[in-house]
C-alpha atoms as a PDB file:
ATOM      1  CA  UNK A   1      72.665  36.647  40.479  1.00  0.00           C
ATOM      2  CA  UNK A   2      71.848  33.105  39.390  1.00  0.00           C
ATOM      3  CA  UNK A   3      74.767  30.741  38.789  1.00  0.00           C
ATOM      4  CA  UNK A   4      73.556  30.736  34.629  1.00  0.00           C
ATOM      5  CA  UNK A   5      74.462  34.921  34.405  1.00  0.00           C
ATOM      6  CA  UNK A   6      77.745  34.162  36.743  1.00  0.00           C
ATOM      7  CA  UNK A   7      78.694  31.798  34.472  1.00  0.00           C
ATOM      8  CA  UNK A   8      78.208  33.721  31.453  1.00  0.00           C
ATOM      9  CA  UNK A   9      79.681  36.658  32.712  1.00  0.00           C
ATOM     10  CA  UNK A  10      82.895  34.676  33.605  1.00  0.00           C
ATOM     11  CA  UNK A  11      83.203  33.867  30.259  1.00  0.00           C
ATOM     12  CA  UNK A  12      82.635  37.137  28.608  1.00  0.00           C
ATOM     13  CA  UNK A  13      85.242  38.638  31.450  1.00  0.00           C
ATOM     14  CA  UNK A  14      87.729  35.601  30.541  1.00  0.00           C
ATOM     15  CA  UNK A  15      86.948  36.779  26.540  1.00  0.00           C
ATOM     16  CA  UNK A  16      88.619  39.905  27.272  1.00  0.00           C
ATOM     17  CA  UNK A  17      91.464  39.061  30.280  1.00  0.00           C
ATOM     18  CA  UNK A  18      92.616  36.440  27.332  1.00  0.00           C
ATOM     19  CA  UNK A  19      92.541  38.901  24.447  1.00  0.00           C
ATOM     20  CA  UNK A  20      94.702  41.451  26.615  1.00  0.00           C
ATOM     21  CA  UNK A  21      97.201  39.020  27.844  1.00  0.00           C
ATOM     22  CA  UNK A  22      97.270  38.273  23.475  1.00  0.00           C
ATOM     23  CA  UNK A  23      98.425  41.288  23.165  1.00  0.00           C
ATOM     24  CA  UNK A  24     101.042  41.595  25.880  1.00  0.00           C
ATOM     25  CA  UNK A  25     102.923  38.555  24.152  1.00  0.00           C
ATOM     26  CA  UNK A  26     102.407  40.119  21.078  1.00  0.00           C
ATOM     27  CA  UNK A  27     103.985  43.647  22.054  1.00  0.00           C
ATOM     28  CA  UNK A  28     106.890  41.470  23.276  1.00  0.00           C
ATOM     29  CA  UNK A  29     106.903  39.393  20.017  1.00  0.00           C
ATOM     30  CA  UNK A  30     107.268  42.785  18.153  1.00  0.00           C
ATOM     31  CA  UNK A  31     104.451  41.495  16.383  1.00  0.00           C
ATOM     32  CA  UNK A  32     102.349  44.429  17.891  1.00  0.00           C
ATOM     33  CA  UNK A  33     104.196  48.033  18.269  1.00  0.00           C
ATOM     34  CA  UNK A  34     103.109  51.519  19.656  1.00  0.00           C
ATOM     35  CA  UNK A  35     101.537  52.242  22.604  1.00  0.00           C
ATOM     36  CA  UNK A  36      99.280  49.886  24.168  1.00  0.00           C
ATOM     37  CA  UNK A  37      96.865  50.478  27.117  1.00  0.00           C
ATOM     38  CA  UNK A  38      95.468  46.937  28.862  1.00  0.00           C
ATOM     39  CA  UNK A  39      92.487  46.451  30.922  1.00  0.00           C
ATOM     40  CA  UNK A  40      93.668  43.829  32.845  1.00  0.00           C
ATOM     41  CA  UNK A  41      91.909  43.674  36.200  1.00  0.00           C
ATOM     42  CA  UNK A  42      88.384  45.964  35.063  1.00  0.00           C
ATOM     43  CA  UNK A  43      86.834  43.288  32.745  1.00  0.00           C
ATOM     44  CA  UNK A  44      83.563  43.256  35.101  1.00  0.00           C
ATOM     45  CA  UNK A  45      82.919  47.050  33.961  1.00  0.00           C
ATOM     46  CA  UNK A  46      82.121  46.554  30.366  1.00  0.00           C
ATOM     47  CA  UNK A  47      80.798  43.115  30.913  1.00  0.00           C
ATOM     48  CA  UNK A  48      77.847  44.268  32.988  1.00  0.00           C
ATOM     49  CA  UNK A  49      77.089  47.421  31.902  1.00  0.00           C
ATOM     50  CA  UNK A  50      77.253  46.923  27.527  1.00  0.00           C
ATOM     51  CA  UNK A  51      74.684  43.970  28.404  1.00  0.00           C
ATOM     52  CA  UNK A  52      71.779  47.012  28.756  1.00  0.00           C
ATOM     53  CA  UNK A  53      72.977  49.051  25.758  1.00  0.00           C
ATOM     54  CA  UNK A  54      71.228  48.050  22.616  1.00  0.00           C
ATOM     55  CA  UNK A  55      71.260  48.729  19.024  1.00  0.00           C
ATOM     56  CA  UNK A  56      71.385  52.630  18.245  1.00  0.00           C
ATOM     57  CA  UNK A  57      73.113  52.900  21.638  1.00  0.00           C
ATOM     58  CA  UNK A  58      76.178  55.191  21.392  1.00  0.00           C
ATOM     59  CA  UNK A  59      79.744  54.106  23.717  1.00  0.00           C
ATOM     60  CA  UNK A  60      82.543  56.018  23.793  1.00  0.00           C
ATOM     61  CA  UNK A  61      85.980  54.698  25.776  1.00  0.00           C
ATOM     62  CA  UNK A  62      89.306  55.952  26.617  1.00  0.00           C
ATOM     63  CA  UNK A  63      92.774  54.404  25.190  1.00  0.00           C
ATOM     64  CA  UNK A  64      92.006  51.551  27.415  1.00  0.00           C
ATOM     65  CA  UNK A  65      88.473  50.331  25.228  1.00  0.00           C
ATOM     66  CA  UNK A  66      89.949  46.889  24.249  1.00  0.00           C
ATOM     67  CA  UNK A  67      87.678  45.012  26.654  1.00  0.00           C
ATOM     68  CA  UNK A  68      84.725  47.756  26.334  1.00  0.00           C
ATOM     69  CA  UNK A  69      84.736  47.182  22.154  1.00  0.00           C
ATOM     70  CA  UNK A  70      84.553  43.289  22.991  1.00  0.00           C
ATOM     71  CA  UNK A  71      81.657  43.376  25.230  1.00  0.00           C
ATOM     72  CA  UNK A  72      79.852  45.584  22.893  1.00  0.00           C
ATOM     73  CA  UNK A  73      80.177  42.860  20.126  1.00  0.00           C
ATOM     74  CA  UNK A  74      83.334  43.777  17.760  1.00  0.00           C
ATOM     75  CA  UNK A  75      84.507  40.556  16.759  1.00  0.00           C
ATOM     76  CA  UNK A  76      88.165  39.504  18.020  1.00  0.00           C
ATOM     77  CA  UNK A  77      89.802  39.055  14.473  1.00  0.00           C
ATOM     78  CA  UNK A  78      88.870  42.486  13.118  1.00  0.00           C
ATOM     79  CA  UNK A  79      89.792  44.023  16.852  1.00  0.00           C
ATOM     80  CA  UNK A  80      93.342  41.982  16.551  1.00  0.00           C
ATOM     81  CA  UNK A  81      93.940  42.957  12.510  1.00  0.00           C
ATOM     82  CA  UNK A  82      93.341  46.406  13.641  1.00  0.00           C
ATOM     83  CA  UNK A  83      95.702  46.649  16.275  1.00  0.00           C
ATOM     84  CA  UNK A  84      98.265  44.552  14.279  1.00  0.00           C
ATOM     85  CA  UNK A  85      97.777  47.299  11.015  1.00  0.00           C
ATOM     86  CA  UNK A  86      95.928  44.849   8.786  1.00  0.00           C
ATOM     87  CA  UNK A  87      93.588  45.723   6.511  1.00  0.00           C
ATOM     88  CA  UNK A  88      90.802  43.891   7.768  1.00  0.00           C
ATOM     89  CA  UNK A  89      90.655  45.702  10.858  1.00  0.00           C
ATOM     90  CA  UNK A  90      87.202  47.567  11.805  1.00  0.00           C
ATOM     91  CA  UNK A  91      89.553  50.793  10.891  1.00  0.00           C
ATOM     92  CA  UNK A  92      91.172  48.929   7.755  1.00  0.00           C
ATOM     93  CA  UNK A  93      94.382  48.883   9.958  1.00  0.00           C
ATOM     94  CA  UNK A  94      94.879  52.483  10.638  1.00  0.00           C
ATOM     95  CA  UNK A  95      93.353  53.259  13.829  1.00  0.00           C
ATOM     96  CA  UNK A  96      95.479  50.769  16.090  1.00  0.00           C
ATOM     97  CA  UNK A  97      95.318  50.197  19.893  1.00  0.00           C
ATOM     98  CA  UNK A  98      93.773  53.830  20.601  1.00  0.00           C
ATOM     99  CA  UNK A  99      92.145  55.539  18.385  1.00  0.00           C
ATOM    100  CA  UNK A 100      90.325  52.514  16.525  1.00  0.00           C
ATOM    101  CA  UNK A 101      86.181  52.934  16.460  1.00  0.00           C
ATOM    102  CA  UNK A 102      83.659  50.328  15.139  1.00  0.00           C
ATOM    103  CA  UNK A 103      80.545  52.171  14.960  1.00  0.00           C
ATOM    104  CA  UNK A 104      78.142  49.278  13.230  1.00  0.00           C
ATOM    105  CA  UNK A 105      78.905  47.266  16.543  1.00  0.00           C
ATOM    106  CA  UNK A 106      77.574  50.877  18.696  1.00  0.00           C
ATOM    107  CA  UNK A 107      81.314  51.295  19.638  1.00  0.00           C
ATOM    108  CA  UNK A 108      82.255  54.859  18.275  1.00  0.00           C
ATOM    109  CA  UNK A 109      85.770  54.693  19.357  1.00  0.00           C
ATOM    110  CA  UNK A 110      88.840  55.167  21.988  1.00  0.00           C
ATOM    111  CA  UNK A 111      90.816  58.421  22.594  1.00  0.00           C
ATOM    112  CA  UNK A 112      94.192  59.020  22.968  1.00  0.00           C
ATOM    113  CA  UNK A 113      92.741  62.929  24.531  1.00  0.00           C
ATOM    114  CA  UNK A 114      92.060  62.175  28.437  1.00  0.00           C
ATOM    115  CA  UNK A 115      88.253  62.347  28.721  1.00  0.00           C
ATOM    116  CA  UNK A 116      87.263  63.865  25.198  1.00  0.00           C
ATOM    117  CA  UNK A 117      85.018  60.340  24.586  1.00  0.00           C
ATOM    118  CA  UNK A 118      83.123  62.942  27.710  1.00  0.00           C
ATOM    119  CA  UNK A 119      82.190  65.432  25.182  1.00  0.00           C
ATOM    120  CA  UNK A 120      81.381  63.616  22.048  1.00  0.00           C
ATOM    121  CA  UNK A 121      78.950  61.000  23.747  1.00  0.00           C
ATOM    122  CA  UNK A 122      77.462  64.533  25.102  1.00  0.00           C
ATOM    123  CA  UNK A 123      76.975  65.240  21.446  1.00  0.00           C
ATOM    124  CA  UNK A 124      75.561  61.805  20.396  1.00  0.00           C
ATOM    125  CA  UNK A 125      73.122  62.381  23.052  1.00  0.00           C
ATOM    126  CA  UNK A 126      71.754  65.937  21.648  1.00  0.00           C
ATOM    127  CA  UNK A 127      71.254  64.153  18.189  1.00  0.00           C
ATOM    128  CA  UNK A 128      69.386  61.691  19.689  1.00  0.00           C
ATOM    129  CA  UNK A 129      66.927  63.629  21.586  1.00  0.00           C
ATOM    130  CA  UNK A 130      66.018  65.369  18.169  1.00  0.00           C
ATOM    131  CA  UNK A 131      66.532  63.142  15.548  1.00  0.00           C
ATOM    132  CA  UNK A 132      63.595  60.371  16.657  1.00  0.00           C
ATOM    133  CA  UNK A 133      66.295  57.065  17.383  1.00  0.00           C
ATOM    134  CA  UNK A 134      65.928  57.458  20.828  1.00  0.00           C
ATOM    135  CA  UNK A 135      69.274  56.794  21.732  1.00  0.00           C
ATOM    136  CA  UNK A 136      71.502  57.218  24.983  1.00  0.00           C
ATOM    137  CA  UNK A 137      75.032  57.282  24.917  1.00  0.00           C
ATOM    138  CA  UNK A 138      77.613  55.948  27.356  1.00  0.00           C
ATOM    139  CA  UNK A 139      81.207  57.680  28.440  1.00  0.00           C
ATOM    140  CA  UNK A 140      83.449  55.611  29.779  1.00  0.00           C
ATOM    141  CA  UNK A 141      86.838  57.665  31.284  1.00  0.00           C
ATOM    142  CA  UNK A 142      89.147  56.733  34.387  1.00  0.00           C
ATOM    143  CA  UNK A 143      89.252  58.853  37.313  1.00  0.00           C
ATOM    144  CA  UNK A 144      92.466  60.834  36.334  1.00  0.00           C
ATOM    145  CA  UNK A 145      89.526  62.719  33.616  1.00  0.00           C
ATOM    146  CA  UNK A 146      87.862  63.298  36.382  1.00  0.00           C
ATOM    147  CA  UNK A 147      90.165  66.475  36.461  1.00  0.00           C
ATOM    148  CA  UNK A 148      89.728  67.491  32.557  1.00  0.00           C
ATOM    149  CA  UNK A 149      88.153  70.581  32.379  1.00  0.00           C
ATOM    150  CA  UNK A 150      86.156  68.758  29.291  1.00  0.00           C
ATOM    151  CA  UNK A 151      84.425  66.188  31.586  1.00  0.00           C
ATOM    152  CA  UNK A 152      83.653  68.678  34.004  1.00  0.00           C
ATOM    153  CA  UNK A 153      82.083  70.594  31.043  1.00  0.00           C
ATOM    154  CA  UNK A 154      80.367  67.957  29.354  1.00  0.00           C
ATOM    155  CA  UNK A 155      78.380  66.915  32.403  1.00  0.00           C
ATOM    156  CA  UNK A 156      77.256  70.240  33.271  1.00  0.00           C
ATOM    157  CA  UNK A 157      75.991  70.534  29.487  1.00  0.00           C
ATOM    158  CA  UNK A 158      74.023  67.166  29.568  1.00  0.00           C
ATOM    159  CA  UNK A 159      72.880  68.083  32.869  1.00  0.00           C
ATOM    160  CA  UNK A 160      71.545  71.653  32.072  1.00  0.00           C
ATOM    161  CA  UNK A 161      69.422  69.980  28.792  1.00  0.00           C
ATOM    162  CA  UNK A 162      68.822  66.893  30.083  1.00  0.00           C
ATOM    163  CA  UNK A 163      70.206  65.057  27.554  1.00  0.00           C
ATOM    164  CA  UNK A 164      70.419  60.829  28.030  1.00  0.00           C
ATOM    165  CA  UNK A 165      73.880  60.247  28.710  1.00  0.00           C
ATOM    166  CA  UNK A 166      75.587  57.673  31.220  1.00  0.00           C
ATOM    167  CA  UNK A 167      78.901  58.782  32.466  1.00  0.00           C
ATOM    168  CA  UNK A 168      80.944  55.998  33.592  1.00  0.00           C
ATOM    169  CA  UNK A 169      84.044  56.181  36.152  1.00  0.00           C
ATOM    170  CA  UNK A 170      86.275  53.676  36.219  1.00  0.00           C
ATOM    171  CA  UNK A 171      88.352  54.609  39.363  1.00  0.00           C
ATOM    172  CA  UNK A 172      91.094  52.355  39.475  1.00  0.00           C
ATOM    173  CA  UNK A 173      92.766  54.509  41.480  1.00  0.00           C
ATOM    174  CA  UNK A 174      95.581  55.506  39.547  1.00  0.00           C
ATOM    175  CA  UNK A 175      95.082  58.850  37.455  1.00  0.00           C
ATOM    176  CA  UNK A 176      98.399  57.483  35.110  1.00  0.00           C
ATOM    177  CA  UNK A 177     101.333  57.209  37.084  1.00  0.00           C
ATOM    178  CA  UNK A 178      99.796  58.955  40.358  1.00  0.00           C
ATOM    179  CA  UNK A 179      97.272  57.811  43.129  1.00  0.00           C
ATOM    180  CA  UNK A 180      93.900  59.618  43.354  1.00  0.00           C
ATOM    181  CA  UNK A 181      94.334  60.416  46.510  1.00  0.00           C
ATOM    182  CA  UNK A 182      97.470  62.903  45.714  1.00  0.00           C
ATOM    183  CA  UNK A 183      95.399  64.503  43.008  1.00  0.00           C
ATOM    184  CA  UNK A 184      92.264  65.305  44.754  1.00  0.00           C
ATOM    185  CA  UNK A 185      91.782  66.118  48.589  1.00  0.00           C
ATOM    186  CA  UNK A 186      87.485  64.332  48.094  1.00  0.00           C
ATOM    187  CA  UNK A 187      88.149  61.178  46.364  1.00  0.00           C
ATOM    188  CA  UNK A 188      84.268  60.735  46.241  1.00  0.00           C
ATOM    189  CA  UNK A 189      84.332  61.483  42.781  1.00  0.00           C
ATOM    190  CA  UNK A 190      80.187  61.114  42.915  1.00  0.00           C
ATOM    191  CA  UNK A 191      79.782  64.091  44.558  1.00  0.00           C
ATOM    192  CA  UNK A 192      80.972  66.531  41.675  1.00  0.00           C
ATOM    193  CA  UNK A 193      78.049  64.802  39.715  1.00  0.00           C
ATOM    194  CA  UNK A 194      75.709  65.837  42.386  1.00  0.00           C
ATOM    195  CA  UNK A 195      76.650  68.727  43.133  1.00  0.00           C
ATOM    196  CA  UNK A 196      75.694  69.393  39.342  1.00  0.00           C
ATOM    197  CA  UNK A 197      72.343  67.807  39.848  1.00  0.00           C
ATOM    198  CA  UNK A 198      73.024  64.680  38.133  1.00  0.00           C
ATOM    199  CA  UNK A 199      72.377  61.389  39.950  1.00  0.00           C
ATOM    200  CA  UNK A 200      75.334  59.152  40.896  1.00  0.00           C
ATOM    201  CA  UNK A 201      76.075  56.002  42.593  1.00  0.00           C
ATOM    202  CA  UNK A 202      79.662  54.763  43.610  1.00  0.00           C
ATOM    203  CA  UNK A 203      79.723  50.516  43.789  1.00  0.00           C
ATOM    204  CA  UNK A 204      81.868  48.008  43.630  1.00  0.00           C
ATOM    205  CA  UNK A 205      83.062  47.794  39.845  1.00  0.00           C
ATOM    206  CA  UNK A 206      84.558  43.986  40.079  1.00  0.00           C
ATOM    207  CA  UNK A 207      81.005  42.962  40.364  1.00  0.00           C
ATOM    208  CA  UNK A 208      79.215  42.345  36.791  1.00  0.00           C
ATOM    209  CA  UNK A 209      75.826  42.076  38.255  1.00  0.00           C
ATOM    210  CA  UNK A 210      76.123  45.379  40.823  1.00  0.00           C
ATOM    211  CA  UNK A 211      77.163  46.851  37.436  1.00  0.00           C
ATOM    212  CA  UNK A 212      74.306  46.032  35.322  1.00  0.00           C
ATOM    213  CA  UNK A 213      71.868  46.496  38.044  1.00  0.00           C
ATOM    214  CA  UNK A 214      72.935  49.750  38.024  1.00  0.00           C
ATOM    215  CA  UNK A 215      73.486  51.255  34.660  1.00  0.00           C
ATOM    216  CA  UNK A 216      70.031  49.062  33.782  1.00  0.00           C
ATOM    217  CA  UNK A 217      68.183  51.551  36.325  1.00  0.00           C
ATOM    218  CA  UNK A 218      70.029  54.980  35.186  1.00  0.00           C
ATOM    219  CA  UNK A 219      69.547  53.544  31.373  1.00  0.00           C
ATOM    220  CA  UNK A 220      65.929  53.546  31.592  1.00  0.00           C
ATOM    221  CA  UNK A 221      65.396  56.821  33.163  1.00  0.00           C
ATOM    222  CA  UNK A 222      67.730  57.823  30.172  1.00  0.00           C
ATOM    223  CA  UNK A 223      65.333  56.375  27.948  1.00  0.00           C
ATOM    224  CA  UNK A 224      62.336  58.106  29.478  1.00  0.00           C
ATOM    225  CA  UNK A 225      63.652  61.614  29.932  1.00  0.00           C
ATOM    226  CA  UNK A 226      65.473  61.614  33.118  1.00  0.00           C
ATOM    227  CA  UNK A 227      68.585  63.012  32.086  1.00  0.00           C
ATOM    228  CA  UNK A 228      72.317  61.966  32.450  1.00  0.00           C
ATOM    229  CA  UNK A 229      73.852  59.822  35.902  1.00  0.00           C
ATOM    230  CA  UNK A 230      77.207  59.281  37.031  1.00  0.00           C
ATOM    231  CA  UNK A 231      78.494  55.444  38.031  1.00  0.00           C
ATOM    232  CA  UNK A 232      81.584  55.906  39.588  1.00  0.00           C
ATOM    233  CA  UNK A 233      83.232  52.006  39.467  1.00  0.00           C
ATOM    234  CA  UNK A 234      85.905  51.366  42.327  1.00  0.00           C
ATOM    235  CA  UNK A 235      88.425  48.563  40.467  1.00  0.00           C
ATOM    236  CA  UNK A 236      92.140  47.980  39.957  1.00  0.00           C
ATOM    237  CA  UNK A 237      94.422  47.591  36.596  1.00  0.00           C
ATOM    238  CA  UNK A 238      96.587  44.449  37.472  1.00  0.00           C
ATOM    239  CA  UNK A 239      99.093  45.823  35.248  1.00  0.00           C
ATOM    240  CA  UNK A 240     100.473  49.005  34.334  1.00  0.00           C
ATOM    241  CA  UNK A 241      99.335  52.200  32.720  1.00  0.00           C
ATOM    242  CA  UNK A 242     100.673  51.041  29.645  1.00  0.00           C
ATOM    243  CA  UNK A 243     102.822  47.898  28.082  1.00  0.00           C
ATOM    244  CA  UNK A 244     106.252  48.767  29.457  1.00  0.00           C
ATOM    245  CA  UNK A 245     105.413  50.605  32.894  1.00  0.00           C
ATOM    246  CA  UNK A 246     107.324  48.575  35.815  1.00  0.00           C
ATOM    247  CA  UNK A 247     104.433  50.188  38.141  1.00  0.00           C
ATOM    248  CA  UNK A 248     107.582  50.988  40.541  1.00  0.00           C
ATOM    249  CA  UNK A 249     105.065  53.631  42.461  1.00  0.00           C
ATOM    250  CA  UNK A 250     103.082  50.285  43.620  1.00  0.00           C
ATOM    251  CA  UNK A 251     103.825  47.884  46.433  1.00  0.00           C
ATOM    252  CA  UNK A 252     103.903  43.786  45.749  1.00  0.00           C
ATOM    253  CA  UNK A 253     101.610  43.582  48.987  1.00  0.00           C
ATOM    254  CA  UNK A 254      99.210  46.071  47.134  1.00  0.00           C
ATOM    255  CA  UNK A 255      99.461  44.174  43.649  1.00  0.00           C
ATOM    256  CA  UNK A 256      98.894  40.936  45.608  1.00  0.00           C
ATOM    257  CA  UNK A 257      95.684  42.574  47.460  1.00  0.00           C
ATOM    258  CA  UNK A 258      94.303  43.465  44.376  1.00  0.00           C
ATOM    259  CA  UNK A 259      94.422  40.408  42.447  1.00  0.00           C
ATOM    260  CA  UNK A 260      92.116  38.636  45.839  1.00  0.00           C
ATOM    261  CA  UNK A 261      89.103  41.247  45.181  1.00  0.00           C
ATOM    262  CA  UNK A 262      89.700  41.284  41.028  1.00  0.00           C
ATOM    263  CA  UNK A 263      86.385  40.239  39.049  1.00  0.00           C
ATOM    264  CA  UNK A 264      87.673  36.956  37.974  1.00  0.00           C
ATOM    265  CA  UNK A 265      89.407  35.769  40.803  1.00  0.00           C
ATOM    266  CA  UNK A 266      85.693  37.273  42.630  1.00  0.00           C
ATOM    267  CA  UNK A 267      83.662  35.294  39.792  1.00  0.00           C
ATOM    268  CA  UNK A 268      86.166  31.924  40.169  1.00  0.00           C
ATOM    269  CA  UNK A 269      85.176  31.997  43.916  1.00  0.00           C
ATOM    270  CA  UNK A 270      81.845  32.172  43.595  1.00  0.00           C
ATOM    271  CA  UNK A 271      81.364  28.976  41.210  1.00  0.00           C
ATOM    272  CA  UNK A 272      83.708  26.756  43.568  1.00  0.00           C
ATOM    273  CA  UNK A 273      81.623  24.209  44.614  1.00  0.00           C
ATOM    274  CA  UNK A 274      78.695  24.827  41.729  1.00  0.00           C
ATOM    275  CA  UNK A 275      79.709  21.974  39.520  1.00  0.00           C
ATOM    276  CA  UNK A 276      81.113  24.634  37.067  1.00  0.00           C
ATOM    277  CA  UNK A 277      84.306  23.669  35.265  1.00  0.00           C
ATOM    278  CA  UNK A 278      86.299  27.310  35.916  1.00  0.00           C
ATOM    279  CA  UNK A 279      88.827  26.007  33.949  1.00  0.00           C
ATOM    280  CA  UNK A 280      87.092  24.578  30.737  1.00  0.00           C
ATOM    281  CA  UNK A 281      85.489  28.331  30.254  1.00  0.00           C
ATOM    282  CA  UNK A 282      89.109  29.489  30.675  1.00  0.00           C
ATOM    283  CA  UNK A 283      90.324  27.214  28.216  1.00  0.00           C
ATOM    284  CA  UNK A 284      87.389  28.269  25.680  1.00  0.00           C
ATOM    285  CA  UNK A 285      88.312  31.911  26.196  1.00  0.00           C
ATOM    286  CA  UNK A 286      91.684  31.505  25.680  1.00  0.00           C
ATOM    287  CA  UNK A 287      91.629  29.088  22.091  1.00  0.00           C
ATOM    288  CA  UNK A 288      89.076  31.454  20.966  1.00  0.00           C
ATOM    289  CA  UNK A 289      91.571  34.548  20.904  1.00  0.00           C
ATOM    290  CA  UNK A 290      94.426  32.435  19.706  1.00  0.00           C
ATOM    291  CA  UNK A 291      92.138  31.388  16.944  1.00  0.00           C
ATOM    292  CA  UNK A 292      91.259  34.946  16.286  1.00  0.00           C
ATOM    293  CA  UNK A 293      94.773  36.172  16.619  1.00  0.00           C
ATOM    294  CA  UNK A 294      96.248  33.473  14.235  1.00  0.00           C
ATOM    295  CA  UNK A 295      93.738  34.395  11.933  1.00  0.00           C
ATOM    296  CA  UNK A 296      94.477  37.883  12.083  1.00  0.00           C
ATOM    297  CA  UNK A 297      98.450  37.729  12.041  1.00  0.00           C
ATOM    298  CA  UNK A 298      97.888  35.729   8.552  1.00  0.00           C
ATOM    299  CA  UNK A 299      95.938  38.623   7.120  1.00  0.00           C
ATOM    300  CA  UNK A 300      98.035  41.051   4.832  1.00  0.00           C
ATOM    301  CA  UNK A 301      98.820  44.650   5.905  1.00  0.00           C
ATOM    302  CA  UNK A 302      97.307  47.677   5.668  1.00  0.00           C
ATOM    303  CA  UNK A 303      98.732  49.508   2.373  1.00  0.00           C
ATOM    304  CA  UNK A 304     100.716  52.777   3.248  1.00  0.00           C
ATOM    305  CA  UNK A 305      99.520  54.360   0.356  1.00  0.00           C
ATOM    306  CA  UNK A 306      96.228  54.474   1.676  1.00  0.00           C
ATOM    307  CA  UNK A 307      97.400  56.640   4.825  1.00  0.00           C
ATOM    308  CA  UNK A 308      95.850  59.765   3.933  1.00  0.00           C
ATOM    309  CA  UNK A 309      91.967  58.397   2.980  1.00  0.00           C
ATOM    310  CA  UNK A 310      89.297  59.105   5.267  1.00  0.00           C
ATOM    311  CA  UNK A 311      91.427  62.046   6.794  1.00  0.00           C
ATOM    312  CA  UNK A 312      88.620  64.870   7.570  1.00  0.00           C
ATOM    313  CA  UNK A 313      90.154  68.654   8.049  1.00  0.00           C
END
């Protein structure tokens, strides 16, 4: 990777580390209430691979889309008003931290459902073998979905049609609360792609440009009629499940481990020495969101009255 794309992907993956860490002082503010799921630690993973989606491109993301909406192109302020019930957030302030979708930017939403984005990017990918966009679409779920009988279903569907649709795996090794390892006995989570026929590759996730390199290759034999592929991305969450979990089921020496081999540490590394100023891109990333967040926080609130519109039965 040349230092240029390093560079840029530092500050994409410092975009999102800053808007997360927002929204942890927010949630502690009050400012920000509800549930709140942080990708902390797995910025690489929609960094590289949103770079080869394009426009008509369908992505679907779990409760923990924050950084995947970003690196699609949602702009911060809308993202923040959203989460913080404004009306001008992408979802007019009634979506919040996981169920909020901003289709115009290709991001068709989170999911509070564990691995139902599986099933619906399925469907995106039917319509657009038949309806002339040429579209693929692009499921991203954790490893605990791994074990929804809707994933499972989903891939066997696109695989038995062919239909263009990336599934994406972010194993962080935690399904919730638990570690893979006590949920599965074959934590090579690849193998129940291939063992449907579908093509799968497990890499490093903390790496943008191992990511792109790979979803680029799957994404155009998606584009030419080779069917759906499994990435499964081997990463860490640097915090817990959700705002609020003490992560108690994890060691310090095992938190401290992780945050060596996480993407920006990883990216940090690799620039020492390059004449890069680290720090300045940090600082960029970081008055950008508190910019976006002021903005947002100044914006009035969503009107209750409006609670039941665009409701669909």
């Amino acid at each position: 990777m040349t230092e240029d794309r390093l560079e840029a992907d530092l500050a994409a993956m410092w975009r999102i580390r800053a808007f997360e860490e927002k929204l942890q002082a927010l949630h502690k503010s009050g400012e920000l209430i509800g549930s709140v799921h942080l990708c902390i630690g797995q910025e690489a993973a929609p960094v590289g691979a949103c770079t080869e989606l394009v426009d008509g491109d369908a992505l679907f993301a779990t409760y923990r889309g924050h950084g995947w909406a970003l690196a699609k192109g949602t702009p911060t302020r809308e993202l923040f008003a959203e989460l913080l019930g404004r009306a001008t957030g992408v979802n007019g302030g009634r979506g919040g931290s996981a169920y909020f979708s901003a289709p115009e930017y290709g991001f068709y939403g989170e999911n509070s459902i564990v691995g139902a984005g599986a099933s619906h990017a399925v469907g995106a990918a039917l319509a657009g073998k038949h309806d002339g966009s040429g579209r693929i679409a692009m499921a991203v779920f954790g490893d605990g979905a791994m074990n929804q009988g809707a994933v499972g279903e989903a891939m066997n569907f696109a695989a038995a049609f062919d239909l263009p649709v990336l599934f994406v795996c972010e194993n962080n090794r935690y399904s919730e609360l638990t570690p893979i390892n006590d949920m599965v006995r074959n934590d090579q989570l690849t193998e129940r792609a291939t063992a449907l026929g579908i093509p799968a590759t497990r890499i490093d996730g903390n790496d943008p440009a191992r990511v792109r390199s790979t979803v680029a290759g799957y994404a155009a034999e998606a584009r030419n009629g080779g069917g759906p592929a499994f990435v499964e991305l081997i990463t860490q969450r640097l915090v817990g499940h959700y705002i609020g979990d003490v992560q108690q089921y994890r060691t310090r020496a095992e938190l401290e481990a992780d945050g060596l081999v996480e993407p920006l540490a990883v990216a940090t590394s690799a620039l020492a020495g390059s004449g890069v100023d680290t720090d300045a891109i940090e600082g960029r990333a970081r008055a950008e969101i508190e910019a976006a967040a002021e903005q947002a926080l100044a914006d009035p609130f969503a009107d209750p009255d409006t609670a039941k519109e665009h409701l669909y039965a």
